[in-house]
C-alpha atoms as a PDB file:
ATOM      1  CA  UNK A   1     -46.963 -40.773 -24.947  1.00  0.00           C
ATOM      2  CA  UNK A   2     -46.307 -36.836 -24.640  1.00  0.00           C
ATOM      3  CA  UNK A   3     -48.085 -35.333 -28.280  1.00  0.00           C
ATOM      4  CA  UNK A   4     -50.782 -37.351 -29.418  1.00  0.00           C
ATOM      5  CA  UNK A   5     -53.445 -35.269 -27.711  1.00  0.00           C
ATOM      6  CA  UNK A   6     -51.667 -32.340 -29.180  1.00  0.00           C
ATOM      7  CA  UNK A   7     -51.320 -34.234 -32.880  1.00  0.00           C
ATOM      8  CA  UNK A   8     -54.926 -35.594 -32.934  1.00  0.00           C
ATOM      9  CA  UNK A   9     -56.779 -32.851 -31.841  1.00  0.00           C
ATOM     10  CA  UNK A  10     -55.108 -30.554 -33.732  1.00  0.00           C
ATOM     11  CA  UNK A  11     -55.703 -32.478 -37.205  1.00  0.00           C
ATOM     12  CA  UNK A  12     -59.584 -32.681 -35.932  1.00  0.00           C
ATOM     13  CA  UNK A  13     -59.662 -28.993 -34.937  1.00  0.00           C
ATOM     14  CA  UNK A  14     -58.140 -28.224 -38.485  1.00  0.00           C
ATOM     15  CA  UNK A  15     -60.512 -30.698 -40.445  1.00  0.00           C
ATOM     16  CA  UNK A  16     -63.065 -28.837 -38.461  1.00  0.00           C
ATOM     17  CA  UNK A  17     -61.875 -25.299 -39.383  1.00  0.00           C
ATOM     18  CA  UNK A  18     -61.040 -26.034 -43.024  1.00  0.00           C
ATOM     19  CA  UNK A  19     -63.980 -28.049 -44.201  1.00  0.00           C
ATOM     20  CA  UNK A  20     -67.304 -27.392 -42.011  1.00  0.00           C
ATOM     21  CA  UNK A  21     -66.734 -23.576 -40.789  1.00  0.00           C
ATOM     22  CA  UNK A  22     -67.884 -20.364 -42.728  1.00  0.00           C
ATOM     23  CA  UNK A  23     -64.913 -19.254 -45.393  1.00  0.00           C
ATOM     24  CA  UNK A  24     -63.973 -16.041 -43.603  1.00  0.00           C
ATOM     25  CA  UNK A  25     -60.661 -14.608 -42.520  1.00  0.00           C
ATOM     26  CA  UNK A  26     -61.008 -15.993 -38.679  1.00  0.00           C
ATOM     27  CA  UNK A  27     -61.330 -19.778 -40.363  1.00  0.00           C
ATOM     28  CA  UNK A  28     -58.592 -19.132 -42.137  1.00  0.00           C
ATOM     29  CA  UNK A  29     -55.781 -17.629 -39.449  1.00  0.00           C
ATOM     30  CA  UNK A  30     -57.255 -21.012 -37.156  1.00  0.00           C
ATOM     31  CA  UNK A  31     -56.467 -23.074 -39.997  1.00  0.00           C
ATOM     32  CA  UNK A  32     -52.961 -21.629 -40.416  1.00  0.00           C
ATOM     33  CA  UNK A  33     -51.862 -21.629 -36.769  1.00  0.00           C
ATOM     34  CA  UNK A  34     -52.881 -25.216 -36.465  1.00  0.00           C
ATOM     35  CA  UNK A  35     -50.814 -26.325 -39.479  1.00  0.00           C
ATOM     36  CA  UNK A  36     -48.061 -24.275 -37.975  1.00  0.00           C
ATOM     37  CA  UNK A  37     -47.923 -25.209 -34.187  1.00  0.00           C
ATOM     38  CA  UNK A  38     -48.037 -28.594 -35.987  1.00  0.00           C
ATOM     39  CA  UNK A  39     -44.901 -28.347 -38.153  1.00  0.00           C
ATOM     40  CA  UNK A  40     -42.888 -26.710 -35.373  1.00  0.00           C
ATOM     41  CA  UNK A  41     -43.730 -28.753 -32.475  1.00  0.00           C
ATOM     42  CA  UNK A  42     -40.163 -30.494 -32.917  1.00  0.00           C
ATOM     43  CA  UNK A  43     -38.350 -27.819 -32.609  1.00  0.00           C
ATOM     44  CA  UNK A  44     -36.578 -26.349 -29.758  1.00  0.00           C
ATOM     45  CA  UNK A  45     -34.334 -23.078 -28.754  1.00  0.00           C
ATOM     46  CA  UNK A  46     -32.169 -22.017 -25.639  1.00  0.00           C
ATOM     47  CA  UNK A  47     -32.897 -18.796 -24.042  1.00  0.00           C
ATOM     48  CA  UNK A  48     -30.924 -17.861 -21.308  1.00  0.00           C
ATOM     49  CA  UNK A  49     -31.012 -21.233 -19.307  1.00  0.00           C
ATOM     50  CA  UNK A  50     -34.170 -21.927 -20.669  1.00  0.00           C
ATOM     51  CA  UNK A  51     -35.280 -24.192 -22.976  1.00  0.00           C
ATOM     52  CA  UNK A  52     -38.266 -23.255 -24.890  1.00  0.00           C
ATOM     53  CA  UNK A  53     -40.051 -24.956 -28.245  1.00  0.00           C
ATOM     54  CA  UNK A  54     -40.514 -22.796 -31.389  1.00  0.00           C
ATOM     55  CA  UNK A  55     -44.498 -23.663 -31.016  1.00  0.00           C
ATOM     56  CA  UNK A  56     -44.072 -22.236 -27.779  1.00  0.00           C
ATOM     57  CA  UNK A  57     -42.732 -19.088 -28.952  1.00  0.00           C
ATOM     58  CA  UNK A  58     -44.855 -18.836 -31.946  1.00  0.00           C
ATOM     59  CA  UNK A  59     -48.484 -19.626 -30.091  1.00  0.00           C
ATOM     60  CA  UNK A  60     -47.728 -17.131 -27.227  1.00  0.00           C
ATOM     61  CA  UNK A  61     -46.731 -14.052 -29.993  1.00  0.00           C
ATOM     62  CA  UNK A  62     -49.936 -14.595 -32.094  1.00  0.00           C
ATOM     63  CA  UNK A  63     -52.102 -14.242 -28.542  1.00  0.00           C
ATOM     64  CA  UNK A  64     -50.188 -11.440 -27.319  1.00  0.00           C
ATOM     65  CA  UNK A  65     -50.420  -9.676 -30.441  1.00  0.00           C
ATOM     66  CA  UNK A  66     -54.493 -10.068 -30.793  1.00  0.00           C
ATOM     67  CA  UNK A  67     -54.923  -9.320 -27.115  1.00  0.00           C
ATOM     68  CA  UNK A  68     -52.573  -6.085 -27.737  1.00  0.00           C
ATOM     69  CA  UNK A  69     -55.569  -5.095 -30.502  1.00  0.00           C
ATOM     70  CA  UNK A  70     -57.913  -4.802 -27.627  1.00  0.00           C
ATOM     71  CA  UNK A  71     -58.980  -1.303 -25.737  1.00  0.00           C
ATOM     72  CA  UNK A  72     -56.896  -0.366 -22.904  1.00  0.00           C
ATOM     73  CA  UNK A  73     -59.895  -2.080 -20.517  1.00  0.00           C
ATOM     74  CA  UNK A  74     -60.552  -5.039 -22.217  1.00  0.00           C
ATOM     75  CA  UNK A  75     -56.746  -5.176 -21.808  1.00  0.00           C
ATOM     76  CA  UNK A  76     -56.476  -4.997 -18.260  1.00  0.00           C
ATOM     77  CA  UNK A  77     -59.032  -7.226 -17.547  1.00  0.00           C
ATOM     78  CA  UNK A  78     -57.318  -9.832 -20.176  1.00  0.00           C
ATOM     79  CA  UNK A  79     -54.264  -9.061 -18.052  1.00  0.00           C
ATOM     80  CA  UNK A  80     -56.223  -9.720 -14.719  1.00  0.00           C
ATOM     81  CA  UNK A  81     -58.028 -12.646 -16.459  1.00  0.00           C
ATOM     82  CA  UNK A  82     -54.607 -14.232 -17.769  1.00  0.00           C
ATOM     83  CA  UNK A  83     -52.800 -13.858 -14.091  1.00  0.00           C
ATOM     84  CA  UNK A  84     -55.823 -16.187 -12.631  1.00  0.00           C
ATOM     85  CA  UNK A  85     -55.472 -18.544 -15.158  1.00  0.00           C
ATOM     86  CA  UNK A  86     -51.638 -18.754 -15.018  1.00  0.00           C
ATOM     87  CA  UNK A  87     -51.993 -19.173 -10.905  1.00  0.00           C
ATOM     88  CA  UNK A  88     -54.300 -21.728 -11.030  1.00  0.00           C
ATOM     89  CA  UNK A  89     -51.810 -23.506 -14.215  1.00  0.00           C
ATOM     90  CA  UNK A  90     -48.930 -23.010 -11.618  1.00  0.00           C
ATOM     91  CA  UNK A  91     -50.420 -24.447  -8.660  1.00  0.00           C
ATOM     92  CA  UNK A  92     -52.420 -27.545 -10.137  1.00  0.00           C
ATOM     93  CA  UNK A  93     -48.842 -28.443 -11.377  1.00  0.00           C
ATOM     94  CA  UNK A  94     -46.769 -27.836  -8.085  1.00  0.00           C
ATOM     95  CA  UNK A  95     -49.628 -29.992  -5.838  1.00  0.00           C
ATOM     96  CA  UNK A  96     -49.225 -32.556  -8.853  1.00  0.00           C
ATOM     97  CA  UNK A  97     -45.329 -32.587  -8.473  1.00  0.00           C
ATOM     98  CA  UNK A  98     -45.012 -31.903  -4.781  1.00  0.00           C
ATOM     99  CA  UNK A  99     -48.204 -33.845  -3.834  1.00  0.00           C
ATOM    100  CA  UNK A 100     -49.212 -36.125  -6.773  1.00  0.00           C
ATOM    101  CA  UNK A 101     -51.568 -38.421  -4.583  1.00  0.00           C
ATOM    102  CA  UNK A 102     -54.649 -36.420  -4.996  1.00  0.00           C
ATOM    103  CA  UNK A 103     -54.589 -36.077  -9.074  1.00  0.00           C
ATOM    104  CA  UNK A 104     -56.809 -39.081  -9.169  1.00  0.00           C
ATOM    105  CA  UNK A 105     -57.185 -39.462 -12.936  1.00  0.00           C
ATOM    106  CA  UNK A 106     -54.876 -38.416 -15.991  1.00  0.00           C
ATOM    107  CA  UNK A 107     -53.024 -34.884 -14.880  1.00  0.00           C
ATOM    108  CA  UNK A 108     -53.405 -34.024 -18.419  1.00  0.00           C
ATOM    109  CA  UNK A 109     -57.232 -33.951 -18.372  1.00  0.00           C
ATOM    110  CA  UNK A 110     -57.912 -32.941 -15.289  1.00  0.00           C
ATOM    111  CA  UNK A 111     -55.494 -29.576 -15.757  1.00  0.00           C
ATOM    112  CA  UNK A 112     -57.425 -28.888 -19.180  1.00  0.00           C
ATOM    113  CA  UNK A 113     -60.713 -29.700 -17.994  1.00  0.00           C
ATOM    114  CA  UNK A 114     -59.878 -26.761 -14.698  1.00  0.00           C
ATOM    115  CA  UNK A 115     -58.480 -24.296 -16.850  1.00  0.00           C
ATOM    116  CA  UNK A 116     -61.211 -24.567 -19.466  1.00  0.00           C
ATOM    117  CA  UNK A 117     -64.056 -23.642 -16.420  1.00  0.00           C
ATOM    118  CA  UNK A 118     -62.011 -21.355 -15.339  1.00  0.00           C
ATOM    119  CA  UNK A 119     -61.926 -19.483 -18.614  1.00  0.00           C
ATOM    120  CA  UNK A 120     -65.050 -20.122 -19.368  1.00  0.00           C
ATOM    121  CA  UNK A 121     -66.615 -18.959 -16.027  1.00  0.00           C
ATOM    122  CA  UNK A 122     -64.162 -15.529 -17.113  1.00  0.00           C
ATOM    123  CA  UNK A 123     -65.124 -14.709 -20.333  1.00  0.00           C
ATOM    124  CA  UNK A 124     -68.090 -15.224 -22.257  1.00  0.00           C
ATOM    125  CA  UNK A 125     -67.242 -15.836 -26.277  1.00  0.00           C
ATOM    126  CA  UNK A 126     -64.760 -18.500 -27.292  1.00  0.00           C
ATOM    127  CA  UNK A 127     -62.320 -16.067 -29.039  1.00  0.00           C
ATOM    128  CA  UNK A 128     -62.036 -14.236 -25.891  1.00  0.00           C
ATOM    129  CA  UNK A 129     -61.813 -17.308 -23.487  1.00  0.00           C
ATOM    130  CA  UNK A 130     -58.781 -18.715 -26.027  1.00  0.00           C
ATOM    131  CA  UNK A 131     -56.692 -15.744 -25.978  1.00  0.00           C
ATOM    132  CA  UNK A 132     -57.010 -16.041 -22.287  1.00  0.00           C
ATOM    133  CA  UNK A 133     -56.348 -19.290 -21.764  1.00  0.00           C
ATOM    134  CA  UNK A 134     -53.443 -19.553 -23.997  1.00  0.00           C
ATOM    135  CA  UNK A 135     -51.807 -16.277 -22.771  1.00  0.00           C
ATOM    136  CA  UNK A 136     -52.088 -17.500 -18.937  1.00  0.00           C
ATOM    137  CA  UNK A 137     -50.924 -21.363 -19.651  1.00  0.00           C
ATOM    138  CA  UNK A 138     -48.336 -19.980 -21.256  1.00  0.00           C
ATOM    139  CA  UNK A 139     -47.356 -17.657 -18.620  1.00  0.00           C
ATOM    140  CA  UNK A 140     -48.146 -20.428 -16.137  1.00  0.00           C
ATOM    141  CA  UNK A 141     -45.554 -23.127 -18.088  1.00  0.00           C
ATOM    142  CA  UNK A 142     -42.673 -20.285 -17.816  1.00  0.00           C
ATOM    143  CA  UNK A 143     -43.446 -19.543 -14.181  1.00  0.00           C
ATOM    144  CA  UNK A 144     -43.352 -23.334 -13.557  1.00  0.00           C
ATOM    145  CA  UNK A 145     -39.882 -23.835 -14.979  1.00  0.00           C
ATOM    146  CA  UNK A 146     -38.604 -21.093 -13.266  1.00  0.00           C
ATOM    147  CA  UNK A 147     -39.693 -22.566 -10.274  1.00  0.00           C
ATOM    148  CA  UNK A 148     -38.627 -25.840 -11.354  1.00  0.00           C
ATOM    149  CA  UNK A 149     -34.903 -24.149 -11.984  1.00  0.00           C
ATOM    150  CA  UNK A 150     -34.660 -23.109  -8.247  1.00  0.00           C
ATOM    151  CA  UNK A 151     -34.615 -27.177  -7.507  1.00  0.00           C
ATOM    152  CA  UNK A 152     -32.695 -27.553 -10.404  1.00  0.00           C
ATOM    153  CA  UNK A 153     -34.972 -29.737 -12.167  1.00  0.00           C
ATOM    154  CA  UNK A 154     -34.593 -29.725 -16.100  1.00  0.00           C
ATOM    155  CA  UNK A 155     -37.656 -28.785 -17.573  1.00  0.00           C
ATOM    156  CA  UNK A 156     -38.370 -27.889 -21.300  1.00  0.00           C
ATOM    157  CA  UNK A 157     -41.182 -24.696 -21.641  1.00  0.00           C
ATOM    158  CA  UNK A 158     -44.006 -25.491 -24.580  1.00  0.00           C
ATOM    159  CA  UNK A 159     -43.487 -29.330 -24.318  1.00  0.00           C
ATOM    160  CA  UNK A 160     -45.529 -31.720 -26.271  1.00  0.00           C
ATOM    161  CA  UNK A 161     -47.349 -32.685 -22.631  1.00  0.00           C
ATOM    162  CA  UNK A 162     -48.262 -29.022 -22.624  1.00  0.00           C
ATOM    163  CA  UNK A 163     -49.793 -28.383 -25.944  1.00  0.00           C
ATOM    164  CA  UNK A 164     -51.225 -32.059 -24.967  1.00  0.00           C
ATOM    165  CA  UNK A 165     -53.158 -29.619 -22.549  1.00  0.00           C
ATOM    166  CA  UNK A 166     -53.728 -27.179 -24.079  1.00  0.00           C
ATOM    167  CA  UNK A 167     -55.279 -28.631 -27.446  1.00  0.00           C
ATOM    168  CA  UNK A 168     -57.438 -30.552 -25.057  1.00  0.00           C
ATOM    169  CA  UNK A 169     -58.714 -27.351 -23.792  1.00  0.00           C
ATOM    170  CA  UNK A 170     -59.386 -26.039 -26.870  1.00  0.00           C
ATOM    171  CA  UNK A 171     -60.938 -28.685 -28.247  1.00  0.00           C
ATOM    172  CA  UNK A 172     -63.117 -28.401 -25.102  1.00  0.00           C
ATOM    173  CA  UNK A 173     -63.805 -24.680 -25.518  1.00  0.00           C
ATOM    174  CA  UNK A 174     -64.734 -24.587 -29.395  1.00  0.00           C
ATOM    175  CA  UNK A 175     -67.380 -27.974 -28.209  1.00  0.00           C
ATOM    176  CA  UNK A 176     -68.392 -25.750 -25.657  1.00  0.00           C
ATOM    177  CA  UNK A 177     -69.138 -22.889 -27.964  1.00  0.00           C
ATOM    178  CA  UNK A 178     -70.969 -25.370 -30.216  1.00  0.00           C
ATOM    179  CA  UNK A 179     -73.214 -26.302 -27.510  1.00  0.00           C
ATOM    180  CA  UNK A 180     -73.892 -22.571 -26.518  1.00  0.00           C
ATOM    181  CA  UNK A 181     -75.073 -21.899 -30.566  1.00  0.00           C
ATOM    182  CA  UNK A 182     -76.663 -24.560 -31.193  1.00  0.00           C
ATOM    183  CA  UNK A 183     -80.103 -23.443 -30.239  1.00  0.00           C
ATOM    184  CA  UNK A 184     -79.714 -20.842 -32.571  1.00  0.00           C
ATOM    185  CA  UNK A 185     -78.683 -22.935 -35.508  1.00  0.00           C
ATOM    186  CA  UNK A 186     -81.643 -25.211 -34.906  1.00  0.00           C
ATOM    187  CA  UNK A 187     -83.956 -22.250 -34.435  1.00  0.00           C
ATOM    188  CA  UNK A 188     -82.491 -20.754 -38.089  1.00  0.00           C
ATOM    189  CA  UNK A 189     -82.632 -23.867 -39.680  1.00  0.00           C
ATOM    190  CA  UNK A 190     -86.553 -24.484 -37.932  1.00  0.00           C
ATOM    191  CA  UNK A 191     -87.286 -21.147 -39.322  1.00  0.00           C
ATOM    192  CA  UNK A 192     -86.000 -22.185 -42.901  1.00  0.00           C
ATOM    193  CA  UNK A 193     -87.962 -24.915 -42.951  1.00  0.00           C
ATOM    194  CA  UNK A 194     -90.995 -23.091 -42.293  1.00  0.00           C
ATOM    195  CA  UNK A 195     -90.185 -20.602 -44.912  1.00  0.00           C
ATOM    196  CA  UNK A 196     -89.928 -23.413 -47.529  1.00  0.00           C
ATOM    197  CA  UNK A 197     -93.170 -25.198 -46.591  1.00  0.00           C
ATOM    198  CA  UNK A 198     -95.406 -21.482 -46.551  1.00  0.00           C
ATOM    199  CA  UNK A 199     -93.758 -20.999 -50.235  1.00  0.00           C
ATOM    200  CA  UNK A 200     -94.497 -25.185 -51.595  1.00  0.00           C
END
């Protein structure tokens, strides 16, 4: 059923982000956008001959407008870095459609699972490698349907089977950025220990 990757790991990704990380503004805006996406998911809107979700819309803006923050370098290489991502989105779904014998196990995984080592193997902290990712999927899902439209196949941009994917991947990331700090929370929380058995 398209949406209950999307639903369930964005309700643990918001648990997460409201209750266990450090009050700050960042914790916050992650907290909002989750409750957001959520709330809008059902929606959709015609543009052109395309039909696109409100989540859609709304998840693509909020990346585009952080990335715009960025230096004119760390802009072009987010552009660069995006394109990659959106070619690889593009093509893993084409050989799925066109070809569908060689996705082995569930498309949904095995998209978010490529996407996330690609953006991973791109940038190197987990702010950076979301943007990314979420700038070039959603680049990749437009390309798609226009591609789609040239065999006049219906298609609907920002589906729940894409933030499926793409809540998957981030869910992925932010573990992956656990796993990359955690040797430096146990190494704080080794040296606080210490501290309180010099002072008893």
């Amino acid at each position: 059923m398209d949406g209950i990757y999307f639903y369930w790991f964005s309700w643990m990704l918001w648990v997460i982000y409201t209750f266990l990380m450090k009050k700050d503004k960042v914790r916050t805006l992650f907290a909002v956008t989750l409750l957001i996406l959520i709330t809008i998911s059902i929606y959709e809107t015609t543009i052109g001959s395309f039909q696109l979700t409100l989540s859609y819309i709304f998840i693509l803006f909020m990346a585009c407008y952080f990335a715009a923050r960025r230096n004119r370098w760390q802009l072009i290489y987010m552009l660069i870095s995006s394109i990659i991502v959106t070619l690889a989105y593009v093509s893993f779904q084409l050989f799925a459609l066109f070809d569908p014998v060689w996705v082995f196990l569930n498309q949904t995984w095995m998209l978010a699972v490529i996407l996330t080592i690609i953006t991973i193997m791109l940038y190197g902290d987990f702010y950076s490698r979301l943007l990314c990712f979420i700038i070039g999927a959603c680049q990749g899902d437009f390309l798609y349907a226009v591609i789609l439209k040239r065999f006049s196949f219906s298609y609907v941009i920002g589906s729940l089977a894409f933030f499926d994917m793409l809540l998957i991947s981030w869910s992925l990331m932010f573990g992956w950025f656990v796993l990359e700090n955690a040797s430096a929370y146990v190494d704080l929380f080794a040296q606080k220990g210490v501290k309180e058995t010099k002072q008893s």
